[in-house]
C-alpha atoms as a PDB file:
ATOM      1  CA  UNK A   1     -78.983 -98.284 -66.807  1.00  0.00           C
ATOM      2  CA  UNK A   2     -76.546-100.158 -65.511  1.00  0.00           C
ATOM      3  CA  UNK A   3     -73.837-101.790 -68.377  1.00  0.00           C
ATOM      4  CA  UNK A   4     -74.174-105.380 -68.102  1.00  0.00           C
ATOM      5  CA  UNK A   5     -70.864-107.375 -68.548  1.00  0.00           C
ATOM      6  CA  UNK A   6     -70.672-110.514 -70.953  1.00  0.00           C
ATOM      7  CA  UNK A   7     -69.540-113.590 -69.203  1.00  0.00           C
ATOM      8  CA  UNK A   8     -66.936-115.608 -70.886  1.00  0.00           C
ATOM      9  CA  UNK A   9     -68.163-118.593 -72.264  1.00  0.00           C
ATOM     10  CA  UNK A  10     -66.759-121.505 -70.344  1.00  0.00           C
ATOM     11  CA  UNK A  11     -65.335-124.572 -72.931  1.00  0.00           C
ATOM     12  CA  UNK A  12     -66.668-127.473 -72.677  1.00  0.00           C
ATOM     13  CA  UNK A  13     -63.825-129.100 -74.288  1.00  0.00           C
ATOM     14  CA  UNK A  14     -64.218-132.836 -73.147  1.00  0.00           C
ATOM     15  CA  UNK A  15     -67.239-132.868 -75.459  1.00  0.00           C
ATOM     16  CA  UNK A  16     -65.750-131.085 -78.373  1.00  0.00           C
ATOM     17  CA  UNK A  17     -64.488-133.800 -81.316  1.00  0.00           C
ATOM     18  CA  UNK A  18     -60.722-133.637 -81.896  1.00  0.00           C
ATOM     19  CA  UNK A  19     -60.877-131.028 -84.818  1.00  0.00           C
ATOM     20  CA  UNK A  20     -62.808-128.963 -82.520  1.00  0.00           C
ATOM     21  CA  UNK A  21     -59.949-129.362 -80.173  1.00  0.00           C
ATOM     22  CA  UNK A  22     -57.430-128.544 -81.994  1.00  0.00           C
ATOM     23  CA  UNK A  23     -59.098-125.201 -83.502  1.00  0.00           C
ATOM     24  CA  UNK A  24     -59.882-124.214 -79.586  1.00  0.00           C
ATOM     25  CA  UNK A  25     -55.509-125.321 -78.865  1.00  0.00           C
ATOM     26  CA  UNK A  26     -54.879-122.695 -82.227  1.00  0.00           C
ATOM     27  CA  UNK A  27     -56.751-120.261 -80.707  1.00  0.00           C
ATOM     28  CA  UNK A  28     -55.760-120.460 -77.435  1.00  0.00           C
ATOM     29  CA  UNK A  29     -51.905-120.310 -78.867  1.00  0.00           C
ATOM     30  CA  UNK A  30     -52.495-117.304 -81.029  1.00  0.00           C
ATOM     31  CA  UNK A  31     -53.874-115.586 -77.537  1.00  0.00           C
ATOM     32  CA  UNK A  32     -50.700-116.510 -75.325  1.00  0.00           C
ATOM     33  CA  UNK A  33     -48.733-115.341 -78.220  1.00  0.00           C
ATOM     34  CA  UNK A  34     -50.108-112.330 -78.196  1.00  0.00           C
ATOM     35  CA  UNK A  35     -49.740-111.252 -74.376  1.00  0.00           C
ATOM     36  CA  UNK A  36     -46.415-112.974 -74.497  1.00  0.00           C
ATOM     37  CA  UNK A  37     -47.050-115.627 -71.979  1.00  0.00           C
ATOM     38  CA  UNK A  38     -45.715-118.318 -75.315  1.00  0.00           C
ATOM     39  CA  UNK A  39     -42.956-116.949 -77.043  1.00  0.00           C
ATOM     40  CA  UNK A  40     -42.206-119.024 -80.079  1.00  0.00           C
ATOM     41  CA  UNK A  41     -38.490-119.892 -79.950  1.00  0.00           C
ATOM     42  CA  UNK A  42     -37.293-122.735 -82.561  1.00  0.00           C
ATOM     43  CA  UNK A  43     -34.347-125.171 -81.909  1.00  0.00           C
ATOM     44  CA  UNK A  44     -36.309-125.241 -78.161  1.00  0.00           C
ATOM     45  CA  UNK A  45     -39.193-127.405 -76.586  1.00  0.00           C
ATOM     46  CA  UNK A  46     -40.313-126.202 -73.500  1.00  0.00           C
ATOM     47  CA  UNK A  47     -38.847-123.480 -71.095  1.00  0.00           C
ATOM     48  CA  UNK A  48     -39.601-121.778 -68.680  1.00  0.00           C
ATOM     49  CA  UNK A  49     -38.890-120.616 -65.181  1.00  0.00           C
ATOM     50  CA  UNK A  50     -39.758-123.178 -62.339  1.00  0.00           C
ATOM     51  CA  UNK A  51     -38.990-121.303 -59.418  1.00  0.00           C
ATOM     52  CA  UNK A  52     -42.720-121.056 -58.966  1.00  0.00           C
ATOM     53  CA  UNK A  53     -43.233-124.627 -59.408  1.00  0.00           C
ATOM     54  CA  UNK A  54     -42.690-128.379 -58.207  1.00  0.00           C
ATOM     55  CA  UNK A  55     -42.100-131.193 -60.684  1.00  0.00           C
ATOM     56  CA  UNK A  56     -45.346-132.533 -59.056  1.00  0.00           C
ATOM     57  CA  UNK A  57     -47.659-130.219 -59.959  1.00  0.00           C
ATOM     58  CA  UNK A  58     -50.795-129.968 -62.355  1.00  0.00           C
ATOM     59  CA  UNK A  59     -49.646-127.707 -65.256  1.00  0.00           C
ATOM     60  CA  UNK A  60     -53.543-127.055 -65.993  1.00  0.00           C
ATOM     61  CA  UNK A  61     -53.821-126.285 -62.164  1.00  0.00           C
ATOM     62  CA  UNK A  62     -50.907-123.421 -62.330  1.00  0.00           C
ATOM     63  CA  UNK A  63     -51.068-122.671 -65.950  1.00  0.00           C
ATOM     64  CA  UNK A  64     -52.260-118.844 -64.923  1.00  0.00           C
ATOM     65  CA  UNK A  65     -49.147-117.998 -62.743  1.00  0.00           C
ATOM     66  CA  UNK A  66     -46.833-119.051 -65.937  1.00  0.00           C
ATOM     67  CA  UNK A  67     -45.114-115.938 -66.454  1.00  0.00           C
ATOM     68  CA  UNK A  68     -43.323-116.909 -69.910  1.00  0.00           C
ATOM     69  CA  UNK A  69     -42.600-119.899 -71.775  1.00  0.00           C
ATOM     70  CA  UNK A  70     -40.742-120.324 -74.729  1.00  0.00           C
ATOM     71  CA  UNK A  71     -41.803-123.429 -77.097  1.00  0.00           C
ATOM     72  CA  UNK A  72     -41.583-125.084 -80.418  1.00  0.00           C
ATOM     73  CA  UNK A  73     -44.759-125.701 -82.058  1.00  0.00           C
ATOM     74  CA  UNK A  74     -44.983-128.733 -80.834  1.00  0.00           C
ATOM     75  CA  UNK A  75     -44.178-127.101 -77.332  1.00  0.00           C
ATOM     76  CA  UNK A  76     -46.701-124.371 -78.016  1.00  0.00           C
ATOM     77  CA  UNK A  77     -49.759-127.181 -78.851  1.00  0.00           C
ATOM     78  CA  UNK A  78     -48.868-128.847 -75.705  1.00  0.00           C
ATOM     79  CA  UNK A  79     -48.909-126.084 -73.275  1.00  0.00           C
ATOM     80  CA  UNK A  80     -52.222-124.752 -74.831  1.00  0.00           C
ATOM     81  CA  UNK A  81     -53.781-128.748 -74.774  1.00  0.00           C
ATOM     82  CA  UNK A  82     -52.795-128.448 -70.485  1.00  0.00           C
ATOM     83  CA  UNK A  83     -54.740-125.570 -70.084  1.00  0.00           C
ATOM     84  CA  UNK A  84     -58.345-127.901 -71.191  1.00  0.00           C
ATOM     85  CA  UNK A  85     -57.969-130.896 -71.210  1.00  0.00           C
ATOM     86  CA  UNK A  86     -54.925-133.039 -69.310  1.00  0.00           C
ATOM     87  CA  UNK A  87     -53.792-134.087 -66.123  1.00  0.00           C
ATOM     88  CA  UNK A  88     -49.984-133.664 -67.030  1.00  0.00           C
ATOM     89  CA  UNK A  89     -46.847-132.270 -64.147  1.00  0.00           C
ATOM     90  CA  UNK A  90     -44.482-130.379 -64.653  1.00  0.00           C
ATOM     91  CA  UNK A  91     -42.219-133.504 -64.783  1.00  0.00           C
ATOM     92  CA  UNK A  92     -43.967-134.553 -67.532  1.00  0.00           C
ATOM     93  CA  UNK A  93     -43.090-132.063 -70.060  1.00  0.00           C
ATOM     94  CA  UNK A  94     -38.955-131.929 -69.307  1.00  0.00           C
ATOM     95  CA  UNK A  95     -37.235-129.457 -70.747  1.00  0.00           C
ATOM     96  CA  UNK A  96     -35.887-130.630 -74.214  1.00  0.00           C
ATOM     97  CA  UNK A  97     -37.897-132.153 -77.207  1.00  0.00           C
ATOM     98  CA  UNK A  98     -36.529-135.899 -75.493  1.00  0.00           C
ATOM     99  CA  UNK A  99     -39.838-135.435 -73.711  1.00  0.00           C
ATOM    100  CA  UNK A 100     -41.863-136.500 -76.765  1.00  0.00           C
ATOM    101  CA  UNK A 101     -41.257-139.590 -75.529  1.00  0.00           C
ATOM    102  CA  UNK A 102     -42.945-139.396 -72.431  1.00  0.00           C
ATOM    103  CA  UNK A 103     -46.079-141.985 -72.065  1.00  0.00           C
ATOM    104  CA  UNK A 104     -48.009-139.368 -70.403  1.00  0.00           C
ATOM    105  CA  UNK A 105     -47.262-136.802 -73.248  1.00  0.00           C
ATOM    106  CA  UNK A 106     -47.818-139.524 -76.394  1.00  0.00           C
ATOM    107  CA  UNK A 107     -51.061-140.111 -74.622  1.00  0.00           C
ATOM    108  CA  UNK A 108     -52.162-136.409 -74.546  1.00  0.00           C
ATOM    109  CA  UNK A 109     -51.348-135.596 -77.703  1.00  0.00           C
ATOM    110  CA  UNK A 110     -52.855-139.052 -79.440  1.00  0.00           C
ATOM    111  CA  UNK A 111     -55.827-137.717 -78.095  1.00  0.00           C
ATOM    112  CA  UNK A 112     -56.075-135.110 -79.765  1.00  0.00           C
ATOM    113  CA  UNK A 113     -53.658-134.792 -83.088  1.00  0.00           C
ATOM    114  CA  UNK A 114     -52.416-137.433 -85.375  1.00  0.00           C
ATOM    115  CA  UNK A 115     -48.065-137.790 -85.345  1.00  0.00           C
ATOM    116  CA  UNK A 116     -49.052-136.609 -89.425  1.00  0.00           C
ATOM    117  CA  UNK A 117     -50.181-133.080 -87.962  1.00  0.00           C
ATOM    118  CA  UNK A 118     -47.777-132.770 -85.341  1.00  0.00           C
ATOM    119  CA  UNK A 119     -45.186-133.591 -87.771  1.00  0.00           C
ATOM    120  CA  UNK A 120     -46.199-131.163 -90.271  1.00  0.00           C
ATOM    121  CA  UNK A 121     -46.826-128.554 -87.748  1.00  0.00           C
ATOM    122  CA  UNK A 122     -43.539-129.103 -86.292  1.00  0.00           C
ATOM    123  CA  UNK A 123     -41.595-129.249 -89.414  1.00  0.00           C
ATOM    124  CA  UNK A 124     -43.906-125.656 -90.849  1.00  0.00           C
ATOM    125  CA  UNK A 125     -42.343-124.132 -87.583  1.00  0.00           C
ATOM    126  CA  UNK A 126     -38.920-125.663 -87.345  1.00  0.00           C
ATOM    127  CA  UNK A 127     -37.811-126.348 -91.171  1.00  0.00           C
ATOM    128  CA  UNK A 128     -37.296-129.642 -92.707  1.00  0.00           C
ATOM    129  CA  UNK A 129     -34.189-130.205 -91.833  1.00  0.00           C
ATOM    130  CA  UNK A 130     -34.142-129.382 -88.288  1.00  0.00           C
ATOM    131  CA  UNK A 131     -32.689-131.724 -85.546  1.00  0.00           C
ATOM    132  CA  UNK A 132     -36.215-131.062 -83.717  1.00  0.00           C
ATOM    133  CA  UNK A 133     -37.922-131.812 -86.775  1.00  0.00           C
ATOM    134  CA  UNK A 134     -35.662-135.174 -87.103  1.00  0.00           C
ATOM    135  CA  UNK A 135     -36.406-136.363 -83.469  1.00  0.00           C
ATOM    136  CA  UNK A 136     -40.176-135.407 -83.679  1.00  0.00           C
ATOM    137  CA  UNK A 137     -40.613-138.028 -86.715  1.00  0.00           C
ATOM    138  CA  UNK A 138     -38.669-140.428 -84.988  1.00  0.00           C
ATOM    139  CA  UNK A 139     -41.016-140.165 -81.630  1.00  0.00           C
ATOM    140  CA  UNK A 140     -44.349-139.350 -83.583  1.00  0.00           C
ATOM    141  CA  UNK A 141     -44.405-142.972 -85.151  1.00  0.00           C
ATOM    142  CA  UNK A 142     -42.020-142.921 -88.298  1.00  0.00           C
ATOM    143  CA  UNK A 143     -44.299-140.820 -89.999  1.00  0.00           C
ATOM    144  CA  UNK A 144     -44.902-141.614 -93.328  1.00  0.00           C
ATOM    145  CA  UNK A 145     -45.363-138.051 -94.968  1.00  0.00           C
ATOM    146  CA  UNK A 146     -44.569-137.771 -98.684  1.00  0.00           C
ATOM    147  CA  UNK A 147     -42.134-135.903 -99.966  1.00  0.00           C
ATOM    148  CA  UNK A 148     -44.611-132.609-101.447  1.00  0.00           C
ATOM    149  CA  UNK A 149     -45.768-132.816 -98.094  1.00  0.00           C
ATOM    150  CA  UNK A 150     -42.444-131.974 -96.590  1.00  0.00           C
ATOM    151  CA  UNK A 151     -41.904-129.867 -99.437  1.00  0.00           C
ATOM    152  CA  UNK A 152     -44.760-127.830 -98.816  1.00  0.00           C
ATOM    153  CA  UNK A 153     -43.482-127.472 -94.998  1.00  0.00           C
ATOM    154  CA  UNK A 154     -40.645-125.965 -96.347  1.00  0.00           C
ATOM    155  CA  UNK A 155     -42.029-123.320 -98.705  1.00  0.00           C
ATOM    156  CA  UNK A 156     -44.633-122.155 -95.850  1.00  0.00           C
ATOM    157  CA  UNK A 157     -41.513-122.114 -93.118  1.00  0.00           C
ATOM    158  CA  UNK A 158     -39.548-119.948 -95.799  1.00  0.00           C
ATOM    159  CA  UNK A 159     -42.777-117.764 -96.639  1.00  0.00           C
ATOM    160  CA  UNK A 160     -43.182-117.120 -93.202  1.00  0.00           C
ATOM    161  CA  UNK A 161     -40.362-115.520 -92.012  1.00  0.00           C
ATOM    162  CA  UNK A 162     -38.380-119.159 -91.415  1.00  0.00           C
ATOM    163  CA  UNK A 163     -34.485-119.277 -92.813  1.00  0.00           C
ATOM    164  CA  UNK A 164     -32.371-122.530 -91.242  1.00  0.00           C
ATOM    165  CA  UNK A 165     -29.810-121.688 -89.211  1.00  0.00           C
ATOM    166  CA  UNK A 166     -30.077-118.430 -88.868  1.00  0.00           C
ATOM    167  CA  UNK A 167     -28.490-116.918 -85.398  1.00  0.00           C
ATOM    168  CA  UNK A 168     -30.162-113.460 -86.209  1.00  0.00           C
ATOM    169  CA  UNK A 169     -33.623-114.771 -85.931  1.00  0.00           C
ATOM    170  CA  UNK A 170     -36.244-112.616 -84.314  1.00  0.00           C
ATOM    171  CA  UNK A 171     -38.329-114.078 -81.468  1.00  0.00           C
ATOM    172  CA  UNK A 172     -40.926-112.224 -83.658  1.00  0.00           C
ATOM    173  CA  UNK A 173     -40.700-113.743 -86.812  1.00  0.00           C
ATOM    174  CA  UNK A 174     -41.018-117.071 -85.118  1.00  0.00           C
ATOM    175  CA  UNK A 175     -44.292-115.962 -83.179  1.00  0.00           C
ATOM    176  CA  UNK A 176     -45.439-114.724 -86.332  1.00  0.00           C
ATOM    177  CA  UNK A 177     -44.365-117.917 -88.136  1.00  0.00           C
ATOM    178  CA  UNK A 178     -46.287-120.158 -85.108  1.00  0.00           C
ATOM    179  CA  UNK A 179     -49.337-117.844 -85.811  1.00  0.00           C
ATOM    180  CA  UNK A 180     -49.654-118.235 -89.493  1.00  0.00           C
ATOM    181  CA  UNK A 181     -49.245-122.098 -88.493  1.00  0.00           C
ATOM    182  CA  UNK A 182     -52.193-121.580 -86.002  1.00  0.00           C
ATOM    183  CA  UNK A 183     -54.347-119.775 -88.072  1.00  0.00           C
ATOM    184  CA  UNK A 184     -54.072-122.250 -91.042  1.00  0.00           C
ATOM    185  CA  UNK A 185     -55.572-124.990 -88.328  1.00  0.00           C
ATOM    186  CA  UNK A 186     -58.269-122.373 -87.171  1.00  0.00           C
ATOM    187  CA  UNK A 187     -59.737-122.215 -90.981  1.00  0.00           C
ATOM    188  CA  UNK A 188     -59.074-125.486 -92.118  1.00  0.00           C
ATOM    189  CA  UNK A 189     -61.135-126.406 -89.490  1.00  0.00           C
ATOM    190  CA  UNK A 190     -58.645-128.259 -87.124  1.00  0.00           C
ATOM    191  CA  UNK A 191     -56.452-129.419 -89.744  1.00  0.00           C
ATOM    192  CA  UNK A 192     -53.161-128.194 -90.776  1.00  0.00           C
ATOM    193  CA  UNK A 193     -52.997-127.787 -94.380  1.00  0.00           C
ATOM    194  CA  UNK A 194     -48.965-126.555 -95.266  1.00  0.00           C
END
């Protein structure tokens, strides 16, 4: 008898609601992650090599021939929300966090998470106190999170491997730190809960 071979579900993820979403983008991060295609790098945004690639073209289009890209959180949310459910170039995501500011980006990422979550999943990733962190408050809306809230960032970013300024970071503590981040979404249901 021959073995029959399971067909990946295909995502409908126009139709999913926005928590749904964003547990599909954790997922999806946690996967890349894991066969190194996102490599969690803080202090960074977006980069990767664009030899293979014109400012002009679809990201969601090309997304498979991406070799290696190394994000923030923030970076690492984006890249995974291209791959279902955006129209966005390669121009559109620059190279530095500046690129926040991009129309085209606010508009893909309103769509999906609130500046709140972004912040806090930023700030989990990055540390309170990072420039990145800074900037992404200042772009995500002057984000009104409490104090406990950032203090709560910071105790997960130091439980999970995180220590500011630190030139002897791993590349692995940071992917494990962005995991940890992506798994909190996955069972909170969508939410990230520092």
């Amino acid at each position: 008898m021959k073995k029959q071979i399971k067909k990946k579900k295909e995502i409908d993820f126009d139709s999913l609601t926005k928590a749904q979403k964003r547990v599909v983008i954790a997922k999806d991060v946690i996967k890349q992650i894991n066969a190194k295609q996102l490599i969690a790098k803080p202090g960074w945004y977006i980069s990767l090599d664009m030899s293979d690639f014109t400012s002009s073209m679809s990201i969601k289009d090309n997304y498979s021939k991406i070799k290696e890209c190394r994000v923030c959180a923030l970076g690492a949310c984006l890249m995974a929300t291209t791959k279902f459910a955006n129209v966005l170039n390669f121009s559109d995501i620059g190279r530095d966090i500046h690129s926040l500011d991009n129309d085209n980006v606010k508009k893909v990422f309103s769509e999906i998470f609130s500046p709140d979550q972004l912040l806090l999943i930023e700030q989990a990733f990055e540390g309170v106190s990072r420039t990145a962190s800074r900037f992404a408050n200042k772009v995500l809306k002057q984000s009104q999170l409490s104090g406990i809230m950032e203090d709560r960032c910071d105790t997960f970013f130091k439980k999970n491997g995180g220590r500011m300024f630190d030139q002897k970071k791993t590349d692995k503590s940071a992917d494990d730190r962005l995991k940890a981040i992506m798994r909190n979404i996955v069972e909170n249901n969508g939410t990230f809960q520092p």
